[in-house]
C-alpha atoms as a PDB file:
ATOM      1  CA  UNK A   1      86.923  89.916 103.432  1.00  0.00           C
ATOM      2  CA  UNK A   2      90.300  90.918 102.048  1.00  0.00           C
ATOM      3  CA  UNK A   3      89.078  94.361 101.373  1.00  0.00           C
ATOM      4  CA  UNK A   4      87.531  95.278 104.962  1.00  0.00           C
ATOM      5  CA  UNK A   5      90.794  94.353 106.235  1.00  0.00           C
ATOM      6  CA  UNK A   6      92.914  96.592 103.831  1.00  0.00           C
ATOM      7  CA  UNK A   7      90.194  99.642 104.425  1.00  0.00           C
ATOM      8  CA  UNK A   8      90.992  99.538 108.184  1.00  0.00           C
ATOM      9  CA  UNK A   9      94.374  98.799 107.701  1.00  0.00           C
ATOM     10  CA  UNK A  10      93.916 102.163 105.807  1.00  0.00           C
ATOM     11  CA  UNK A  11      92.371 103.875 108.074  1.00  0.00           C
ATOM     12  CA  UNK A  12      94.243 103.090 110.874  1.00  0.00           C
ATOM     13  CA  UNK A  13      97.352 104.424 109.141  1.00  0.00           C
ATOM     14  CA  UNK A  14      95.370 107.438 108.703  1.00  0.00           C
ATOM     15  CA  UNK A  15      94.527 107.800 112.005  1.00  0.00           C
ATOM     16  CA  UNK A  16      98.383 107.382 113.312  1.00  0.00           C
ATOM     17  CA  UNK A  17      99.589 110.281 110.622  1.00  0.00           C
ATOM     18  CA  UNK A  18      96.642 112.476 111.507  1.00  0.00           C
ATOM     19  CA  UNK A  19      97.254 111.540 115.321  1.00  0.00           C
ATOM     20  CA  UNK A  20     101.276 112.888 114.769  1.00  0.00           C
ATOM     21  CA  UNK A  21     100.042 115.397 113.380  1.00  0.00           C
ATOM     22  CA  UNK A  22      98.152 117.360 115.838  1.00  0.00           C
ATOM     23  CA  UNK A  23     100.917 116.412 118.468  1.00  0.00           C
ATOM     24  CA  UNK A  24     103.343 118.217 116.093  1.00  0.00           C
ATOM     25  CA  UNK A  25     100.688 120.812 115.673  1.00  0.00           C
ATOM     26  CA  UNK A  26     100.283 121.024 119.847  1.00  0.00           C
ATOM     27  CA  UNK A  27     103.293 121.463 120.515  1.00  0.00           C
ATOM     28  CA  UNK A  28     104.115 124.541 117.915  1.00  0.00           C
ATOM     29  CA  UNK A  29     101.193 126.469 119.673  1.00  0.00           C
ATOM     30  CA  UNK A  30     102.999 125.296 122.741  1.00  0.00           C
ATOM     31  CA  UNK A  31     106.050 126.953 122.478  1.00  0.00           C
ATOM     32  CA  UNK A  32     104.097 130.195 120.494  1.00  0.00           C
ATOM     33  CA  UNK A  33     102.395 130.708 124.162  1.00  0.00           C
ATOM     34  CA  UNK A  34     105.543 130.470 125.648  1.00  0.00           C
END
């Protein structure tokens, strides 16, 4: 049980960095329109 909770716990971190990272990534092609 442990280890299902440490694999999301994983991936939910991963999903948080990868979220930031298209933000970051959104708003560099953002201000490259501009």
């Amino acid at each position: 049980m442990l280890k299902i909770q440490k694999r999301i716990a994983n991936l939910t971190s991963r999903d948080q960095s990868i979220e930031s990272e298209v933000l970051t990534n959104e708003s560099h092609v953002e201000s490259l329109l501009e």
